[in-house]
Structures are given as C-alpha cells and as structure tokens.
Protein backbone atom coordinates (compact mmCIF):
# COMPACT_ATOMS: atom_id res chain seq x y z
CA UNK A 1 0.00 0.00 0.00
CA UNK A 2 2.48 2.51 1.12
CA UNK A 3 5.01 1.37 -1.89
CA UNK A 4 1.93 2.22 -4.18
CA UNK A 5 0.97 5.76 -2.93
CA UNK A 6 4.52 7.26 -2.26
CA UNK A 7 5.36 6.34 -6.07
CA UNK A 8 1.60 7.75 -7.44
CA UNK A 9 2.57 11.02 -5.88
CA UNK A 10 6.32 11.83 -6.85
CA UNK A 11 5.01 10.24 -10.55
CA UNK A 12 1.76 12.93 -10.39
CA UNK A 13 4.56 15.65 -9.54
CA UNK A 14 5.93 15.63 -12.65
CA UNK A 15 2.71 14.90 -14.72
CA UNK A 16 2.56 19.53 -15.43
CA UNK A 17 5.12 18.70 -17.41
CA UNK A 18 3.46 15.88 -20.63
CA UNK A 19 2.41 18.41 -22.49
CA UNK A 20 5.38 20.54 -22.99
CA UNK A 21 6.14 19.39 -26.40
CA UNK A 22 2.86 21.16 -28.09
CA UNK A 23 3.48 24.18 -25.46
CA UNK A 24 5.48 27.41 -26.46
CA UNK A 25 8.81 26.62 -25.03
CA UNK A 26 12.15 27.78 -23.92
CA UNK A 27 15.46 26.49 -24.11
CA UNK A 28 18.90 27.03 -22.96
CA UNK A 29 21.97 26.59 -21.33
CA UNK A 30 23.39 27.33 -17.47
CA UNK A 31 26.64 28.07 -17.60
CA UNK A 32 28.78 29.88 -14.63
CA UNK A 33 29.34 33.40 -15.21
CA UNK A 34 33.10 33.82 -15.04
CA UNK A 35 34.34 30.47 -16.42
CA UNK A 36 31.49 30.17 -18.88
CA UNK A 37 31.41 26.66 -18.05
CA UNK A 38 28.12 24.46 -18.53
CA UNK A 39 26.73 23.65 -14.80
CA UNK A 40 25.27 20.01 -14.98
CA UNK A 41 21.85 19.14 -13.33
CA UNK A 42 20.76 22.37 -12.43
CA UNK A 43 16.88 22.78 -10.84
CA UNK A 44 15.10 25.99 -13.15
CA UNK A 45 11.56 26.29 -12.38
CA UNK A 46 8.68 28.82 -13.39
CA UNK A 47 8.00 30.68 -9.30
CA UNK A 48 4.13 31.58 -10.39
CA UNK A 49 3.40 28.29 -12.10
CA UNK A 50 5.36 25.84 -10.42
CA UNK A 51 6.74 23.97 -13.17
CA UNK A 52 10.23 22.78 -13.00
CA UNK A 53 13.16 21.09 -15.13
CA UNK A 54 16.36 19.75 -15.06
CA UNK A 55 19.28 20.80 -16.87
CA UNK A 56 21.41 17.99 -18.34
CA UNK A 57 24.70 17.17 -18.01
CA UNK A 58 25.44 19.71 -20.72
CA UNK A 59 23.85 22.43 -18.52
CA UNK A 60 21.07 22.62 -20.90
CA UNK A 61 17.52 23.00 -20.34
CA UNK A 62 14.04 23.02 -21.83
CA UNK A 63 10.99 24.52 -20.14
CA UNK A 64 7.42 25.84 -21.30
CA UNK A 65 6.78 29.52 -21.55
CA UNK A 66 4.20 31.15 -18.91
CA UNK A 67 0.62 30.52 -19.76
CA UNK A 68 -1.41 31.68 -16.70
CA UNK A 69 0.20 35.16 -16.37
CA UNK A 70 1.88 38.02 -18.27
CA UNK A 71 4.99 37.46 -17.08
CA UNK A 72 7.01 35.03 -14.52
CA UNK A 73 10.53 34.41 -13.03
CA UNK A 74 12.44 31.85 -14.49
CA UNK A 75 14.56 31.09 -11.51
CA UNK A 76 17.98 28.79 -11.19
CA UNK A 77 19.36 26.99 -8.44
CA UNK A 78 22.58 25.72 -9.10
CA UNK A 79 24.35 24.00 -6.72
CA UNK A 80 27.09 26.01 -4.63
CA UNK A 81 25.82 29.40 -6.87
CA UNK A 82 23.80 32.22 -6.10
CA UNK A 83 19.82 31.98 -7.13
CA UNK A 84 19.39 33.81 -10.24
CA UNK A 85 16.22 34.96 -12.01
CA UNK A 86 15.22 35.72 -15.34
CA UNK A 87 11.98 37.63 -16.06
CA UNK A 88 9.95 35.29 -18.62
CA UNK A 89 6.85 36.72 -20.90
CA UNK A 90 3.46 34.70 -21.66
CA UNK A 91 3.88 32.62 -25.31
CA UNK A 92 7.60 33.98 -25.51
CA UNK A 93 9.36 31.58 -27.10
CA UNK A 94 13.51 31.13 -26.92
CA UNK A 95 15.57 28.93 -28.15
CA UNK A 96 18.95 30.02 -27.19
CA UNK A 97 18.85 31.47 -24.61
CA UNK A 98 22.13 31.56 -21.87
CA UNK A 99 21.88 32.04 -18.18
CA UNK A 100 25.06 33.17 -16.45
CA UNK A 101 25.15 32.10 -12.63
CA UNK A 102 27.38 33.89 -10.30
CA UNK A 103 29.15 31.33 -7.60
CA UNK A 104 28.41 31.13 -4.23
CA UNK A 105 30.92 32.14 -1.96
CA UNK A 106 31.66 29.21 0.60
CA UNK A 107 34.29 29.10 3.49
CA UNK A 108 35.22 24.87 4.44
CA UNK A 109 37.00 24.85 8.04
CA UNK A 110 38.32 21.84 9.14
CA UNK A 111 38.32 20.18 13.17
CA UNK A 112 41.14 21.31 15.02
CA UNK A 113 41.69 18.24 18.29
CA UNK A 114 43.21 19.79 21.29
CA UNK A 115 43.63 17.49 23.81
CA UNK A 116 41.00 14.97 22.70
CA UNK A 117 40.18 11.82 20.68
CA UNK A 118 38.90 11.50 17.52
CA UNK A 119 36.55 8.79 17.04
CA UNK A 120 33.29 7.09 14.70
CA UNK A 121 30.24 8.02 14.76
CA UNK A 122 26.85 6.76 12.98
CA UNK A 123 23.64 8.82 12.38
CA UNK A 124 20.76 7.88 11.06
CA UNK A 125 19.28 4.49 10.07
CA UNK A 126 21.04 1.53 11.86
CA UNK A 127 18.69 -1.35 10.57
CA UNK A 128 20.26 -3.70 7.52
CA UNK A 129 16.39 -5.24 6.97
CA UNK A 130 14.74 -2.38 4.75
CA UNK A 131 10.72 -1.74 4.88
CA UNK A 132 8.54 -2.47 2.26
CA UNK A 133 7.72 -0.33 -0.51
CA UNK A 134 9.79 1.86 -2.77
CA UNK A 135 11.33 5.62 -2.52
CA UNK A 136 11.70 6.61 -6.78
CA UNK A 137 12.15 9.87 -7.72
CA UNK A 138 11.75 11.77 -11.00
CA UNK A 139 14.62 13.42 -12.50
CA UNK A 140 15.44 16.90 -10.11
CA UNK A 141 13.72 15.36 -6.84
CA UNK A 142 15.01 14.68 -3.82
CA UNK A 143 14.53 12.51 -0.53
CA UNK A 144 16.57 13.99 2.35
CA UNK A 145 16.82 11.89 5.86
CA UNK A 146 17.90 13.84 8.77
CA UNK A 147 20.63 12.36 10.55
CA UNK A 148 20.10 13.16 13.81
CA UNK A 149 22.92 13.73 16.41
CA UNK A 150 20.62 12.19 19.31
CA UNK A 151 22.90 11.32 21.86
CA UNK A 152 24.48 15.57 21.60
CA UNK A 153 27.75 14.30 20.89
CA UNK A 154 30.15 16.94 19.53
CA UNK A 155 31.17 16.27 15.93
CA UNK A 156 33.71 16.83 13.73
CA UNK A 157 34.04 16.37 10.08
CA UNK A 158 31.29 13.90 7.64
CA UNK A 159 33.16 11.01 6.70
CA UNK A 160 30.62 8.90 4.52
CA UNK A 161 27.25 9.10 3.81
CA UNK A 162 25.51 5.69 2.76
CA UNK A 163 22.30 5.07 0.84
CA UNK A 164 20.50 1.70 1.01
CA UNK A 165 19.61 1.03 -2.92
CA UNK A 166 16.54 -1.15 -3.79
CA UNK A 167 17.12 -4.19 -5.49
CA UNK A 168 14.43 -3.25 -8.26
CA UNK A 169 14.64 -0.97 -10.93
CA UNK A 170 17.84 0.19 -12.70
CA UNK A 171 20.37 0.64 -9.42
CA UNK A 172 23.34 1.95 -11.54
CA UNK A 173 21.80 4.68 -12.94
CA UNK A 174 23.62 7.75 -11.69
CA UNK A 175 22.39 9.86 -8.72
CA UNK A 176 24.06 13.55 -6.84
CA UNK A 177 24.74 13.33 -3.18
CA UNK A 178 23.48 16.54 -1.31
CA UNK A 179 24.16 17.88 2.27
CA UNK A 180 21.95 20.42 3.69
CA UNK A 181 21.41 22.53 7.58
CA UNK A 182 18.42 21.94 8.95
CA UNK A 183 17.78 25.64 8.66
CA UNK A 184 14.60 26.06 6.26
CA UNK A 185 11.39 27.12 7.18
CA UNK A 186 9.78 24.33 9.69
CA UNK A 187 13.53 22.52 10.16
CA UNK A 188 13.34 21.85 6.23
CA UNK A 189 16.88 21.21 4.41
CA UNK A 190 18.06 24.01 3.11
CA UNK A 191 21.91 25.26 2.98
CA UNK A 192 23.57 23.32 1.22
CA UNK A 193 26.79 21.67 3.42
CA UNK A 194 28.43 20.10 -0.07
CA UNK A 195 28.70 22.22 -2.19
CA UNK A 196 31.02 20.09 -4.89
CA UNK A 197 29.09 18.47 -7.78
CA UNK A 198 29.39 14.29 -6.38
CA UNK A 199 27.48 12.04 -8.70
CA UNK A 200 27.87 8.72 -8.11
CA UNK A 201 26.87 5.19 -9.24
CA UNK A 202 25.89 2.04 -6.77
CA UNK A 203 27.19 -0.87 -8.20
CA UNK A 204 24.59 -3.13 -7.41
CA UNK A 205 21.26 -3.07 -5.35
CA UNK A 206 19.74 -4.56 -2.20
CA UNK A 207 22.29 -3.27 -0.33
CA UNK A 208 24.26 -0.23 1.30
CA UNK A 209 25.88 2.18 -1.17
CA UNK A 210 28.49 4.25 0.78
CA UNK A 211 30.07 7.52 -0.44
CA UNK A 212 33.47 8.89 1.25
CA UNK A 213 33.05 12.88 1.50
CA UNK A 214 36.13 13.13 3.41
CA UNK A 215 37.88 15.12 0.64
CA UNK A 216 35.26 17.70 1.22
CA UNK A 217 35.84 18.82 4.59
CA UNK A 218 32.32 19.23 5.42
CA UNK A 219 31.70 20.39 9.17
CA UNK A 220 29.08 18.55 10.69
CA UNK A 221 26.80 20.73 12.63
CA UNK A 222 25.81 19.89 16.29
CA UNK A 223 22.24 19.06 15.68
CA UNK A 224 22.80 17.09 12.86
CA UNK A 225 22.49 17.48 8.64
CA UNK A 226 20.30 16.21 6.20
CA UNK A 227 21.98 13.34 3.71
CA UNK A 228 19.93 13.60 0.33
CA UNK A 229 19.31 11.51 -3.04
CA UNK A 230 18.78 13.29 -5.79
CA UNK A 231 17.34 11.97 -9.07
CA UNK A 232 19.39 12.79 -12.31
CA UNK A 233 19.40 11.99 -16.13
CA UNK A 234 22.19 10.35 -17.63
CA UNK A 235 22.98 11.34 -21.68
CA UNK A 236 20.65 8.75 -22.84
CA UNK A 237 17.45 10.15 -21.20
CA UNK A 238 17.62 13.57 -22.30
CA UNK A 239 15.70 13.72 -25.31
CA UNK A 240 16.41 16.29 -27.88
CA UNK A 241 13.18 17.60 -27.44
CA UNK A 242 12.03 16.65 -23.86
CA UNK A 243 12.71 13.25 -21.55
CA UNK A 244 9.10 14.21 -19.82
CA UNK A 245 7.57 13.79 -23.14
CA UNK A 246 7.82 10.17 -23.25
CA UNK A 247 9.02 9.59 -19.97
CA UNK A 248 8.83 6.04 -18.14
CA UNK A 249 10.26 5.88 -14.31
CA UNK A 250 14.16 4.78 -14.31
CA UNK A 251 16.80 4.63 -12.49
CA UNK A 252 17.59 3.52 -9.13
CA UNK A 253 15.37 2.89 -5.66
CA UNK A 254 15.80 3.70 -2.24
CA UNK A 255 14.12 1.72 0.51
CA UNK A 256 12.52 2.98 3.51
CA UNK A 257 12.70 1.90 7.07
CA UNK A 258 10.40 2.13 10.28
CA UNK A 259 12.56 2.29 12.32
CA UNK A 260 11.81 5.99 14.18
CA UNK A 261 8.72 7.55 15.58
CA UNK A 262 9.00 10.99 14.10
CA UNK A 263 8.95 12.31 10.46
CA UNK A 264 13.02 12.72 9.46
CA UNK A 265 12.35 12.65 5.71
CA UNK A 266 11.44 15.23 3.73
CA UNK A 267 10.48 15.19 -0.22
CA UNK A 268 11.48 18.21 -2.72
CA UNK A 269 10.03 18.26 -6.14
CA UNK A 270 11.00 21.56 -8.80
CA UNK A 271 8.80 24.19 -8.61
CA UNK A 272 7.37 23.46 -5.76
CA UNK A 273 10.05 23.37 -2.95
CA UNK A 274 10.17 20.65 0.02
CA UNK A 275 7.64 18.94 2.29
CA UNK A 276 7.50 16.74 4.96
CA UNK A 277 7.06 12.97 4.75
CA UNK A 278 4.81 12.27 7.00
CA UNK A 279 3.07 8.24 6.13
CA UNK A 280 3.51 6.05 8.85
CA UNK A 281 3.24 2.30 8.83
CA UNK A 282 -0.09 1.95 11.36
CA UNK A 283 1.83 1.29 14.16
CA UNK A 284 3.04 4.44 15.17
CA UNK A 285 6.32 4.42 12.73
CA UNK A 286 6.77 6.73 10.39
CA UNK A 287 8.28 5.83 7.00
CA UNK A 288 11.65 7.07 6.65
CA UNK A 289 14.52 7.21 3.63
CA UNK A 290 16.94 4.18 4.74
CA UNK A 291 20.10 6.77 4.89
CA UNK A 292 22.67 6.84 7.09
CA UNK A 293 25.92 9.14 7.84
CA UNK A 294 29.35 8.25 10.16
CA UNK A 295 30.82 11.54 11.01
CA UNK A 296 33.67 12.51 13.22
CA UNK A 297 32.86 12.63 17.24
CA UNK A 298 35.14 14.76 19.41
CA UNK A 299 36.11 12.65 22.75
C-alpha cells in the first residue's frame, strides 16, 4: 500500500510537465558566469506556475513559456551558486537562450583536536532489513533523511554518507549526493553543506551504497544534517526535445525503514520546494529514507 501511494505522488509531480512538447517553449543553457562553463543538473523552475526542469549534463535545459500570467521568473538553483532569475513573458518563445550564474561564496573549516580523541560516529538508520515499498524519484527530486545527532555528541568532520539502494529498478543509474542545515522554514533542508558536484553510481542493489566525503571537509553541525538523493538523467534520457515527453520511471530505488517515531524525511520536487514525509506504517512508525551518515565525534 504505502510502496503504491509514495510512487503515485512523486510520478503525479511531474505529470505539469506531458504536455510541454505542443506548449510554447524555452530552451537554454546554465553556464557559470566567469568560467562560462556548462553547470550540470541544475533545478530551473517557473515561481508563479510551479513547473520545474532539469538541466542535463550539458547544462542545458528546456521549459514551457508562462501561460497563466503576463509574465514570470524563471529562476535557477545551481548548486554552490547564487539563485538567479530571469523575467519570462506569456507565449515567448527562446531557443537560445544563456543564463550566467554567479558562484556562491563558501568558506570549508576543518576540526582542530586539542587534547582529545577523535573517534566514529553513525547517524541515522542503523537497521540492515529495509521496509517495504519503494522511494523513486523523478529526474530533479530529492529525498533527504535527517541524521540526527541524538545522543548531543560533539562532531567533527562527515566522513561517509551511505544510501541503502533497492534491489528493483535500474540501481546503476547515476544519482548527486546533497548535504543540507536543517535551517529552512519548519527545520526543512536548506543550505547546502556540499557544495562540490558528487554524482555517483551504486554498483549493485539490495544493499548499502556508501560515499566517502572526506575530501570535502564538510563540518558537521551539532544538531545534525540532512543526507539527500537526488534523481538525475544520464545522456541517454535527455531527449532532444524533452525526456518528460515520453518519460517512463528509471533509475535507481531507495528503501525505507520504520525504524523511528517521528517524520526525518522530507520530499522536494522543482517548482514546488520541500515537504515533509509524514506516512507512517499503522503502528506508530513513520516511514523514513533508509540513509545513514558516520561523522567525526570529538572525545
């Protein structure tokens, strides 16, 4: 039951989006505004109409024109670069069109020990037996799982960040690793802690897929982070035209667990921003993402 639903509404999320192809449309490219380099799997969405896309991993993009008003803000989030927004007009086509993204400046610090031990920590899900049912997003979601620093130890540095993948569907299709504060409106993810584009590939499924961040230096704050998945398209998905035009649901599954009594997990779909998971398996457990993180603890 709860494998059917969750997967009915990330697929109805997207479903805005089937009839861009006989829409006015425009297209374009992200690129970063000094280095004029493409930025890969960027989220640009329409703020009035909430309608969002993905860039590829060429940067580029396809997206339908307003409809509903005179004019709307296309607006780009690109990870570790400032938002940027481009005014949009009703039935306006483009087909070239180039967005220049400034980047985001972002200071790393690493743990200094005085006096102290460093040793392992986990957060977030312990169990090895997943739930039933299915987490699948569509191409620019994400499912973040709040790793929660329970016991108030003091922490250091994120070390890994693991991801239990589902043995069904297509587990080495590519997916972006994302670390956010807990520091959006209601506790919602929203800074982003990694700020380095990490796409990585599980090499199998029904089991843990663990990522080292080390090289990142990512402080992990006191209260805890939020370790996301986020759905991408790999070069043979992007149509030339649009993937949502013909699009059938790929790539690989997460699997939840029941193993907490609170609501850690939180969904975030283009246009529309994040909200809270909040389906619980009739016994008082909610239904989590199956993620967990071993960071540094400060003895």
């Amino acid at each position: 039951m709860y494998k059917r639903l969750l997967f009915i509404a990330l697929f109805l999320s997207g479903t805005a989006t089937a009839g861009w192809a006989q829409q006015v449309q425009i297209k374009g490219v992200i690129v970063d505004k000094d280095t004029k380099e493409p930025l890969p799997f960027t989220s640009i969405g329409l703020k009035n109409e909430q309608i969002g896309a993905l860039s590829n991993e060429h940067g580029q993009f396809i997206v339908p024109a307003p409809t509903k008003n005179a004019d709307d803000s296309l607006v780009v989030v690109a990870l570790g670069y400032a938002r940027r927004a481009v005014l949009v007009k009703r039935g306006v086509a483009a087909a070239n069109l180039t967005i220049e993204v400034p980047k985001r400046a972002v200071e790393l610090s690493n743990v200094t020990v005085k006096g102290g031990k460093v040793k392992n920590l986990d957060l977030g899900a312990r169990s090895n037996n997943p739930g039933e049912g299915m987490i699948q997003g569509l191409p620019g979601s994400q499912y973040a799982f709040f790793v929660k620093n329970d016991k108030k130890k003091k922490l250091g540095n994120v070390r890994t960040v693991s991801f239990y993948i589902g043995e069904n569907g297509f587990p080495r299709e590519p997916f972006r690793v994302r670390l956010y504060k807990a520091d959006g409106n209601y506790n919602a993810p929203n800074t982003d802690l990694l700020t380095e584009n990490v796409v990585v590939s599980a090499p199998q499924g029904g089991q843990w897929y663990t990522v080292d961040l080390t090289p990142y230096n990512i402080m992990a704050p006191e209260e805890g982070f939020f370790v996301a998945m986020e759905w991408v398209v790999s070069g043979d998905k992007f149509f030339a035209t649009n993937f949502m035009d013909d699009y059938t649901p790929y790539g690989q599954i997460m699997r939840p667990t029941f193993e907490f009594k609170e609501s850690r997990t939180w969904n975030y779909s283009m246009g529309k921003g994040w909200s809270l998971i909040t389906a619980s398996n009739g016994q008082g457990l909610r239904y989590n993402a199956m993620i967990k993180a071993e960071v540094d603890m400060i003895k």
